[in-house]
PDB file of N, CA and C in Angstrom:
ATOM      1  N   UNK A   1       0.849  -1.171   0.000  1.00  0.00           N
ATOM      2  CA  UNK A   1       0.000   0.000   0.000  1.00  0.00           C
ATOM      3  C   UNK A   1       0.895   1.235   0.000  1.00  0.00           C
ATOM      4  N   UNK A   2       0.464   1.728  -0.987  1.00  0.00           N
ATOM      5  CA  UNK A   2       1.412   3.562  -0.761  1.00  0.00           C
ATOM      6  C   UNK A   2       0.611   4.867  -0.650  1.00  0.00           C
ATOM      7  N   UNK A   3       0.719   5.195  -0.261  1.00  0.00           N
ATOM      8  CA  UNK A   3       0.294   6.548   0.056  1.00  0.00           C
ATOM      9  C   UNK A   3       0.248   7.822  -1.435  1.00  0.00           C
ATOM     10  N   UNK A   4      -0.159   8.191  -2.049  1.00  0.00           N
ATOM     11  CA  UNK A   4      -0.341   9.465  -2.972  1.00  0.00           C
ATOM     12  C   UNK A   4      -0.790  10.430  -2.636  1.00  0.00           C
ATOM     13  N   UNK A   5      -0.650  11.283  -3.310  1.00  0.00           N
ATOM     14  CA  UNK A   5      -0.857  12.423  -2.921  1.00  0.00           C
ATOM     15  C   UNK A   5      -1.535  13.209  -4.588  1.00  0.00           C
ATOM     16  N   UNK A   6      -2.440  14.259  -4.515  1.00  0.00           N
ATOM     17  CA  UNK A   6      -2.859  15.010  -5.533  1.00  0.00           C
ATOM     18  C   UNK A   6      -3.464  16.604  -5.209  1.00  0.00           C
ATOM     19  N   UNK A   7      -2.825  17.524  -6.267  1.00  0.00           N
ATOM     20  CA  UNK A   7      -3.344  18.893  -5.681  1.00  0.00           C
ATOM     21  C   UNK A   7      -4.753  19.212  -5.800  1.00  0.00           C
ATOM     22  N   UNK A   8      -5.260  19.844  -5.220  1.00  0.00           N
ATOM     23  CA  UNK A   8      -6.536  20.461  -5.168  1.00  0.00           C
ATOM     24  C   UNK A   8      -6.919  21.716  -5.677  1.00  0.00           C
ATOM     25  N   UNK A   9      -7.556  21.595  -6.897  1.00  0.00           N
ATOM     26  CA  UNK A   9      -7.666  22.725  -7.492  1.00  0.00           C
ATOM     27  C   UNK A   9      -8.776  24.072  -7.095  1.00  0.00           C
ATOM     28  N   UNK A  10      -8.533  25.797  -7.774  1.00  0.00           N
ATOM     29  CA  UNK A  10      -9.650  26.357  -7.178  1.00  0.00           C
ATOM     30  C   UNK A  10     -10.893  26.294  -6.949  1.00  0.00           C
ATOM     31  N   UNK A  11     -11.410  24.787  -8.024  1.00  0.00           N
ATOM     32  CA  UNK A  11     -12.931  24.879  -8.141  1.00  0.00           C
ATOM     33  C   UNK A  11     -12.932  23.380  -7.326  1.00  0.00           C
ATOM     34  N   UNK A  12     -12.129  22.975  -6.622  1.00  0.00           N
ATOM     35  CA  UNK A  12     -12.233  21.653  -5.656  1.00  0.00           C
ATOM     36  C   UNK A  12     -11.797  20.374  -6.346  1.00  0.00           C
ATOM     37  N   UNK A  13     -11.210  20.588  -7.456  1.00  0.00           N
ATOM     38  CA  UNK A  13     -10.746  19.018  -8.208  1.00  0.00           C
ATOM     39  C   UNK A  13      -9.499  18.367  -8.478  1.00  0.00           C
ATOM     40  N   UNK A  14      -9.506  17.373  -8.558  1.00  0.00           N
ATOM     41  CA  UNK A  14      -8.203  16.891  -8.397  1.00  0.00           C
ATOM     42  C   UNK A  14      -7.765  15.798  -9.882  1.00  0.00           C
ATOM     43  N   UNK A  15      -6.712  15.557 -10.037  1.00  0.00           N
ATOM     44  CA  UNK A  15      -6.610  14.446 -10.923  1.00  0.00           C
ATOM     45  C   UNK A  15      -5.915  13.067 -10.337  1.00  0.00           C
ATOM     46  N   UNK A  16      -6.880  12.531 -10.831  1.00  0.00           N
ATOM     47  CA  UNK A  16      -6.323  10.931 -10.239  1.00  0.00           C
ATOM     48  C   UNK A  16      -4.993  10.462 -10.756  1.00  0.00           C
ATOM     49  N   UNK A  17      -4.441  10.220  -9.736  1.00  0.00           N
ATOM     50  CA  UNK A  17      -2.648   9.547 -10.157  1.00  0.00           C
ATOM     51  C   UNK A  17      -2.595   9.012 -10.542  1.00  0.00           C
ATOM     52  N   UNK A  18      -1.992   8.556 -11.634  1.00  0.00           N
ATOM     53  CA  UNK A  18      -1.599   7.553 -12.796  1.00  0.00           C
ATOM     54  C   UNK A  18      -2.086   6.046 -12.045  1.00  0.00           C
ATOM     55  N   UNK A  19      -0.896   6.010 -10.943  1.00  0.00           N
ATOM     56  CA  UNK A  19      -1.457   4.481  -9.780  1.00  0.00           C
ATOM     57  C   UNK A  19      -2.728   4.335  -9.883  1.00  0.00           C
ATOM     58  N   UNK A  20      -3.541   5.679  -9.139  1.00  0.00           N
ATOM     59  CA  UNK A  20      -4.825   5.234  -8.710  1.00  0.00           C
ATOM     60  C   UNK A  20      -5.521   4.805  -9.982  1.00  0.00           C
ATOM     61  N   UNK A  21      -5.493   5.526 -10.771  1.00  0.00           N
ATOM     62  CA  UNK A  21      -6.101   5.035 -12.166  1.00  0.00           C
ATOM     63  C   UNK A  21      -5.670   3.285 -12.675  1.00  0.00           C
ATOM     64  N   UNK A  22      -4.444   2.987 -12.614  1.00  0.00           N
ATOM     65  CA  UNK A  22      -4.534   1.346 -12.751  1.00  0.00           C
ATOM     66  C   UNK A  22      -4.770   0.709 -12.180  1.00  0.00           C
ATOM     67  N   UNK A  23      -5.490   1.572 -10.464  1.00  0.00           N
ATOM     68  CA  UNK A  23      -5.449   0.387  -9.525  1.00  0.00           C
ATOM     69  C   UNK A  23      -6.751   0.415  -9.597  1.00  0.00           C
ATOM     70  N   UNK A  24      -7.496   1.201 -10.351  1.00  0.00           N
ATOM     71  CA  UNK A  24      -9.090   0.732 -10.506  1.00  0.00           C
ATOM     72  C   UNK A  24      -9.577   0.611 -11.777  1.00  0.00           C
ATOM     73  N   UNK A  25      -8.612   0.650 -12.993  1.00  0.00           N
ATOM     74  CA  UNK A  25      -8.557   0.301 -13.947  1.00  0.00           C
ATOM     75  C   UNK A  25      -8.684   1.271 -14.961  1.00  0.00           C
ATOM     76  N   UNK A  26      -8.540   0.869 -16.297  1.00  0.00           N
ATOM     77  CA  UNK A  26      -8.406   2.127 -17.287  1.00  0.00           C
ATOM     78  C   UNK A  26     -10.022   3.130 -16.570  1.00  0.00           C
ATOM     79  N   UNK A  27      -9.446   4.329 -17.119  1.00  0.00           N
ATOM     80  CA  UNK A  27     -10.692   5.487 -16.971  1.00  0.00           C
ATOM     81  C   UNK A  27     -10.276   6.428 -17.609  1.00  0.00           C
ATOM     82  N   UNK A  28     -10.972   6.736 -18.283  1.00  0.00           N
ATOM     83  CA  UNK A  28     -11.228   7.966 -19.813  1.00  0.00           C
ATOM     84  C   UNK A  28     -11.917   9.312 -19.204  1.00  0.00           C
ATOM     85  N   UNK A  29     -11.467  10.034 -19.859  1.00  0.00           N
ATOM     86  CA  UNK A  29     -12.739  11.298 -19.835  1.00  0.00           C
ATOM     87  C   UNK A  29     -14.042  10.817 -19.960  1.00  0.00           C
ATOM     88  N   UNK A  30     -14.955  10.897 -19.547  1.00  0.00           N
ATOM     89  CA  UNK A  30     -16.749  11.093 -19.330  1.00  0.00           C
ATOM     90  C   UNK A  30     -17.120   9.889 -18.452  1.00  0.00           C
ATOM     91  N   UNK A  31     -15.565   8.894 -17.821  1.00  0.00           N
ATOM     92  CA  UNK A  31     -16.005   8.078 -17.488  1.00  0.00           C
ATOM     93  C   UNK A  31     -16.761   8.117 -15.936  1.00  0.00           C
ATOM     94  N   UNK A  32     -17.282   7.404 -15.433  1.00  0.00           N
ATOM     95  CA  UNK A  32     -18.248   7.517 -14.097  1.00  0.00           C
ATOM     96  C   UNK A  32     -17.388   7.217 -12.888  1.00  0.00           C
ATOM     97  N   UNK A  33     -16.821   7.760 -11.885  1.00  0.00           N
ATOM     98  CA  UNK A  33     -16.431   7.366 -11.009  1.00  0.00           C
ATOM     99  C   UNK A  33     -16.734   7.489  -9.663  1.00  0.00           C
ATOM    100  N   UNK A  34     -16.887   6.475  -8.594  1.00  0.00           N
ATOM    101  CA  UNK A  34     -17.917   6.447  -7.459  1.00  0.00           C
ATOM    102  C   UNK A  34     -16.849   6.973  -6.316  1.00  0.00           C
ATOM    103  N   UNK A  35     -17.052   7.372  -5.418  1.00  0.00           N
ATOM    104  CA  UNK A  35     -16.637   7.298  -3.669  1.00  0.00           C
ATOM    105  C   UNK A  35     -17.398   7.004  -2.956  1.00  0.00           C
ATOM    106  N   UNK A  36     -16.964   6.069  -2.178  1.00  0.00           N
ATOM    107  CA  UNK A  36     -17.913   5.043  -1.329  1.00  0.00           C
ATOM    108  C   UNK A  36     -17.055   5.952  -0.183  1.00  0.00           C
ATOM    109  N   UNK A  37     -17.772   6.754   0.893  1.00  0.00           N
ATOM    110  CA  UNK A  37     -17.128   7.536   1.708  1.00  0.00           C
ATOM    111  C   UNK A  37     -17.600   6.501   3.561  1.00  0.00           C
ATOM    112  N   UNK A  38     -16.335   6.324   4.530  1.00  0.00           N
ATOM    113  CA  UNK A  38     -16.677   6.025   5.300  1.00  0.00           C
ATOM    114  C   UNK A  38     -16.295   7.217   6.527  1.00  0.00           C
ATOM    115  N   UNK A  39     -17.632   8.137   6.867  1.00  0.00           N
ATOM    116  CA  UNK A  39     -17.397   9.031   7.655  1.00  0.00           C
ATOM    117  C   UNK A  39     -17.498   8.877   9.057  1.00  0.00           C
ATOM    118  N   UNK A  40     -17.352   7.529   9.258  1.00  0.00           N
ATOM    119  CA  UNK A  40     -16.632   7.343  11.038  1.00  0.00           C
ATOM    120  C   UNK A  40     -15.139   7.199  10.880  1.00  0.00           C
ATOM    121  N   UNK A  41     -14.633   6.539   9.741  1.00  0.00           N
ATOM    122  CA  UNK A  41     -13.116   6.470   9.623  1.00  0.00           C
ATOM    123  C   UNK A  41     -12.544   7.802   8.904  1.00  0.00           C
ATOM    124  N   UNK A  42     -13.342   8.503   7.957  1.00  0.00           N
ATOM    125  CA  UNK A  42     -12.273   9.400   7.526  1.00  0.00           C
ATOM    126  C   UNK A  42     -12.007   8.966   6.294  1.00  0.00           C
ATOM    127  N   UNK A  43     -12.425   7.762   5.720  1.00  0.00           N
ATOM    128  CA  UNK A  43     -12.043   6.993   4.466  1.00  0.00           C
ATOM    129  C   UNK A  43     -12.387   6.735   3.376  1.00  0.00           C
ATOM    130  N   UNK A  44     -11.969   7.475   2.161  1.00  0.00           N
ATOM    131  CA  UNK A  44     -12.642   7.287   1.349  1.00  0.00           C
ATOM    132  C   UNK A  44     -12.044   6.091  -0.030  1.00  0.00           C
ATOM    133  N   UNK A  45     -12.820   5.328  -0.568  1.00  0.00           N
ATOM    134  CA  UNK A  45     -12.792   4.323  -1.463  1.00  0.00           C
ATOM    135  C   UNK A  45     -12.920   4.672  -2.903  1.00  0.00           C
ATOM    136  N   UNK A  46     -11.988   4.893  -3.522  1.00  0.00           N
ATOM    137  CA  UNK A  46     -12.691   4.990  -5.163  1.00  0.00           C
ATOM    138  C   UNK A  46     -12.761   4.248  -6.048  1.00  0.00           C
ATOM    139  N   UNK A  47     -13.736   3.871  -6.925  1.00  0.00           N
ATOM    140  CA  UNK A  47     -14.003   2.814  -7.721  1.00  0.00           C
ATOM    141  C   UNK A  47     -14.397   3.353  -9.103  1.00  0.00           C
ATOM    142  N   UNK A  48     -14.055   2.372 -10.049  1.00  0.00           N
ATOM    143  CA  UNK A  48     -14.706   3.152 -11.454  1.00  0.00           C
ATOM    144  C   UNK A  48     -16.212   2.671 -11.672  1.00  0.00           C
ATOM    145  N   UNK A  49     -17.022   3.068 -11.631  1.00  0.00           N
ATOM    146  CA  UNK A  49     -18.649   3.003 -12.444  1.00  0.00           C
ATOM    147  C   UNK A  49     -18.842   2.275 -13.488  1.00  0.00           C
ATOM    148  N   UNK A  50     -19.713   1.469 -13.737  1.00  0.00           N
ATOM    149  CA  UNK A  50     -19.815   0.815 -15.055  1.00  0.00           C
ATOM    150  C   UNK A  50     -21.440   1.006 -14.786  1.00  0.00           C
ATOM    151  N   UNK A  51     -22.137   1.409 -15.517  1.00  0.00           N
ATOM    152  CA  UNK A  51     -23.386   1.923 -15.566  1.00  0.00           C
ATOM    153  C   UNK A  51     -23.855   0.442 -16.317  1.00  0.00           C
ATOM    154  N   UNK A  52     -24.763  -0.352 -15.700  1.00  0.00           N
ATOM    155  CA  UNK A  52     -25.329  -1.324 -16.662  1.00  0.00           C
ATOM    156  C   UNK A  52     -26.997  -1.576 -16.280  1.00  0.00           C
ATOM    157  N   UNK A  53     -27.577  -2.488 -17.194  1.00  0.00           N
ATOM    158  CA  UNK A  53     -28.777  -2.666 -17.155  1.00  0.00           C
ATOM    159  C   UNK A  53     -29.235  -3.542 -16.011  1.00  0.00           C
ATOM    160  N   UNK A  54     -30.367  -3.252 -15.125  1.00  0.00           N
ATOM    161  CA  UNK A  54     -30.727  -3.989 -14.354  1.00  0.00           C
ATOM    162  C   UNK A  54     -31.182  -4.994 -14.885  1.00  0.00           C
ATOM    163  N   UNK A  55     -31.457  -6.029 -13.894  1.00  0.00           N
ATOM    164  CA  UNK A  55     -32.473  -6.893 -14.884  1.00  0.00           C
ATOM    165  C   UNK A  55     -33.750  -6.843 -15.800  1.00  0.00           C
ATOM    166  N   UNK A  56     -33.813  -5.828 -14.980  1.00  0.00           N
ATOM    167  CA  UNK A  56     -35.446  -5.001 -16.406  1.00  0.00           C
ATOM    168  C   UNK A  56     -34.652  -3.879 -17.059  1.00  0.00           C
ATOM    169  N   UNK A  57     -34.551  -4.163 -18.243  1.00  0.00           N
ATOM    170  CA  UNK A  57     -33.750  -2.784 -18.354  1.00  0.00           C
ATOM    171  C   UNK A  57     -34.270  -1.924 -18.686  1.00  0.00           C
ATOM    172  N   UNK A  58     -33.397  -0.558 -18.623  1.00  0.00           N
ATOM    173  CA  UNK A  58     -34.162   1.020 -18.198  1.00  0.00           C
ATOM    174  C   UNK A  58     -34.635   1.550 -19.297  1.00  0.00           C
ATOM    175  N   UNK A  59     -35.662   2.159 -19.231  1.00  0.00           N
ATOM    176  CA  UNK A  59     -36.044   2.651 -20.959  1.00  0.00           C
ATOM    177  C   UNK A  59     -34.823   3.835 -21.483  1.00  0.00           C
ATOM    178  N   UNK A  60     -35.562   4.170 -22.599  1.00  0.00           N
ATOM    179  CA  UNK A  60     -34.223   4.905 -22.919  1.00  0.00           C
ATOM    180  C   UNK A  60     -34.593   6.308 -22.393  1.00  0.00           C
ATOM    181  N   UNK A  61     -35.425   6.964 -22.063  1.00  0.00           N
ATOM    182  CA  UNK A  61     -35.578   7.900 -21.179  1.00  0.00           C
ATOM    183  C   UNK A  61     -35.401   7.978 -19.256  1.00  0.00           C
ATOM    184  N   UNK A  62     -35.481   6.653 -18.949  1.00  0.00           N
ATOM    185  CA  UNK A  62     -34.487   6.215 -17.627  1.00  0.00           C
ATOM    186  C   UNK A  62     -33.086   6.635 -18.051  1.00  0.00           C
ATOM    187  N   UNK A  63     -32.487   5.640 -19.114  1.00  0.00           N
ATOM    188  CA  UNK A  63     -31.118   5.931 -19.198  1.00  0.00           C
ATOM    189  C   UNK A  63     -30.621   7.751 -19.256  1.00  0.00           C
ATOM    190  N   UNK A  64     -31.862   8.390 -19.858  1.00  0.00           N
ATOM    191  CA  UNK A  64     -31.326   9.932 -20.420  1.00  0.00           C
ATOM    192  C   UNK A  64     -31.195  10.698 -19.029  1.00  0.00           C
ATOM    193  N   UNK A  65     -32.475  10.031 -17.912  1.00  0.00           N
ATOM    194  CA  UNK A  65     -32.255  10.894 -16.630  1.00  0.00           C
ATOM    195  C   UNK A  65     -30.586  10.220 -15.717  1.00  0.00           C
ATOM    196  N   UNK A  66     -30.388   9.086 -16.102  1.00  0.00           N
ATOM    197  CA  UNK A  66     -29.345   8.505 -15.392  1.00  0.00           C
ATOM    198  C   UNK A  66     -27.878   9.140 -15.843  1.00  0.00           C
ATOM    199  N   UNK A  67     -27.906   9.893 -16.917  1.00  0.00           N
ATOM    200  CA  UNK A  67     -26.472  10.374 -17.732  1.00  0.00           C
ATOM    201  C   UNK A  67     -26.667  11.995 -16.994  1.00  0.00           C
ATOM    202  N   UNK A  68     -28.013  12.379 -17.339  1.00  0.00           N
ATOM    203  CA  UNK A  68     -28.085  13.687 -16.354  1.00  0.00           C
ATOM    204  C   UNK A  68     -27.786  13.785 -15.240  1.00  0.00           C
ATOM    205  N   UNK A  69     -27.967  12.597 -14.477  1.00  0.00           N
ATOM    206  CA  UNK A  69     -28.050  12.836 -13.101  1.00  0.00           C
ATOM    207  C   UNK A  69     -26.288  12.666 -12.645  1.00  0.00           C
ATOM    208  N   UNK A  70     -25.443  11.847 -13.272  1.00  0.00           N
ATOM    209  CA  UNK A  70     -24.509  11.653 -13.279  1.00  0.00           C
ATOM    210  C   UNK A  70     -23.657  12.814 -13.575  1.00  0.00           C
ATOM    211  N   UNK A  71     -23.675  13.905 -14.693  1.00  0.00           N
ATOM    212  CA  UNK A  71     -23.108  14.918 -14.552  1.00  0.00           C
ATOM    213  C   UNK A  71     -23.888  16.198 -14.182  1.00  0.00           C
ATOM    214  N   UNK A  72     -24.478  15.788 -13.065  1.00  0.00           N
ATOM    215  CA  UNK A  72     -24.724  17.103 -12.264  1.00  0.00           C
ATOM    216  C   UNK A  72     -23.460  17.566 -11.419  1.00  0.00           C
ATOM    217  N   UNK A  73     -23.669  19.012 -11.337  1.00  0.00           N
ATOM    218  CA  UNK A  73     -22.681  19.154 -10.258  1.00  0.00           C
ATOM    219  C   UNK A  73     -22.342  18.676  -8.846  1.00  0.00           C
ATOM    220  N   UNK A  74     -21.605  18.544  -8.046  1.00  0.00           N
ATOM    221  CA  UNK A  74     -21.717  18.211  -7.017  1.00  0.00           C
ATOM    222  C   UNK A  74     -22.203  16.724  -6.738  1.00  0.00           C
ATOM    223  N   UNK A  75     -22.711  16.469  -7.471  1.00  0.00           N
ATOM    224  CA  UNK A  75     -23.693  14.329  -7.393  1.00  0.00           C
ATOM    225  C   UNK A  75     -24.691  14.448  -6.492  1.00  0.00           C
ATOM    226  N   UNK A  76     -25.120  13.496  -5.960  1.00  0.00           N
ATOM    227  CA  UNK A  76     -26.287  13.292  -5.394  1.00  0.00           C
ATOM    228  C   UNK A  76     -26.136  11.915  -5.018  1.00  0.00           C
ATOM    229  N   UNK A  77     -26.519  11.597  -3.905  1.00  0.00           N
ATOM    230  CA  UNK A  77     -26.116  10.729  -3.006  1.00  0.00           C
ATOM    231  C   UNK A  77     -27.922  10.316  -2.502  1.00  0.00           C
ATOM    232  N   UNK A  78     -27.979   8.633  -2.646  1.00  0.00           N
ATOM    233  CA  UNK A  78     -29.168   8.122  -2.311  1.00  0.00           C
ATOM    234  C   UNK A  78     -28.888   7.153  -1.068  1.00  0.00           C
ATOM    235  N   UNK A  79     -29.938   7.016  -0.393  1.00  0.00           N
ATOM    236  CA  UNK A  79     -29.884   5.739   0.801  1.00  0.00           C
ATOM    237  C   UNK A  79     -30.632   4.594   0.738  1.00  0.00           C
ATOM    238  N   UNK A  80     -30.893   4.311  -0.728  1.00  0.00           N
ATOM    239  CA  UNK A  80     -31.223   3.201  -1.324  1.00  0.00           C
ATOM    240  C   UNK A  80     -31.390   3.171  -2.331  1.00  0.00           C
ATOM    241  N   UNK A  81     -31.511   1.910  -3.237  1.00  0.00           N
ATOM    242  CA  UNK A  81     -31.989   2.132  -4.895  1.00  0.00           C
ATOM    243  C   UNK A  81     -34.119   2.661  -4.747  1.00  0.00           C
ATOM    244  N   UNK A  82     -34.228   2.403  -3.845  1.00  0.00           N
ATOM    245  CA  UNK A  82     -35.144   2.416  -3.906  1.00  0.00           C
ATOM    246  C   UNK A  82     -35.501   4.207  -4.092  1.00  0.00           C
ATOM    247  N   UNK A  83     -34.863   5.226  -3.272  1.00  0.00           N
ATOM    248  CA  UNK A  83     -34.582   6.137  -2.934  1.00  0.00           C
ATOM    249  C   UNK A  83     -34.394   6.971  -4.268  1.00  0.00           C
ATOM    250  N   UNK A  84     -33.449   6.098  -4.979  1.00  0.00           N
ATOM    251  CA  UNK A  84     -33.076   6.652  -6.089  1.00  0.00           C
ATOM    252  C   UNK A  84     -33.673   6.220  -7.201  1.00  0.00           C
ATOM    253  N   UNK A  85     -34.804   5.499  -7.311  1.00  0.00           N
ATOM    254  CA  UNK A  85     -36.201   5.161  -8.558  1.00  0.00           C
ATOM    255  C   UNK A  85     -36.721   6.432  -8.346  1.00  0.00           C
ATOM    256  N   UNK A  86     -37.196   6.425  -7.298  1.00  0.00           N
ATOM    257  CA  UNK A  86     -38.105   7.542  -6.849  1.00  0.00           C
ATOM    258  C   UNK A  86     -37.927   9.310  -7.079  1.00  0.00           C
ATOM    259  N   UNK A  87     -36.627   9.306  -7.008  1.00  0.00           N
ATOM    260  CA  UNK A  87     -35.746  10.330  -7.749  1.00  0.00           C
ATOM    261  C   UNK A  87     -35.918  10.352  -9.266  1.00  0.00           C
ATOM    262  N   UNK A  88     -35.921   9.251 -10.002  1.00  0.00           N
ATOM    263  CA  UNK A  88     -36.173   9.245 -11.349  1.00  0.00           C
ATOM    264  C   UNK A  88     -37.353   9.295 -12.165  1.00  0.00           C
ATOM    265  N   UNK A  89     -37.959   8.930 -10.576  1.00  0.00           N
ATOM    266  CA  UNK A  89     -39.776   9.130 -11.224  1.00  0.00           C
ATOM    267  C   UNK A  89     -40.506  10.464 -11.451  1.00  0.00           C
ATOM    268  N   UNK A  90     -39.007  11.617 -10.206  1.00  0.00           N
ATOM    269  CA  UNK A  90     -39.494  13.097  -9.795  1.00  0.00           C
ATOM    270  C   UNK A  90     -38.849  13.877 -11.366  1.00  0.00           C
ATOM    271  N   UNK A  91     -38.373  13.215 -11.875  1.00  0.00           N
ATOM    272  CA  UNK A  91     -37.195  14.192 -12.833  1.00  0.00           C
ATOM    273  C   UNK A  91     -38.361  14.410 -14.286  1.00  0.00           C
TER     274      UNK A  91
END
């Protein structure tokens, strides 16, 4: 395990270190990337996104609110899928 480090820019962003990027695998521009944040430890997890079809899959106007919702600013954070249908039903 090593430690990295990355600067923080004026509008709050950073670029992922070459490492971190192979250690969660290739990632492109527009690609989706999650933080699974644990705020009793302080710890945060990053993973790359792969957006796929549930078992029913989403119409194509589900999918159009799911690309929106993804580059909103800031994200949006649900406390269940359930949480987050319901979000898609409001849009």
């Amino acid at each position: 395990m090593n430690w990295l480090t990355a600067t923080v820019g004026t509008k709050g962003q950073i670029t992922l270190p070459k490492k971190v990027r192979q250690a969660i695998g290739a990632v492109h521009p527009g690609d989706l990337v999650g933080f699974l944040v644990d705020e009793n430890g302080g710890v945060v997890k990053i993973v790359r996104m792969d957006v796929r079809p549930a078992e029913e899959s989403y119409t194509a106007e589900e999918m159009r609110k799911l690309v929106g919702l993804a580059k909103e600013k800031g994200g949006k954070t649900f406390g269940s899928s359930k949480d987050f249908l319901k979000h898609l039903d409001r849009m």
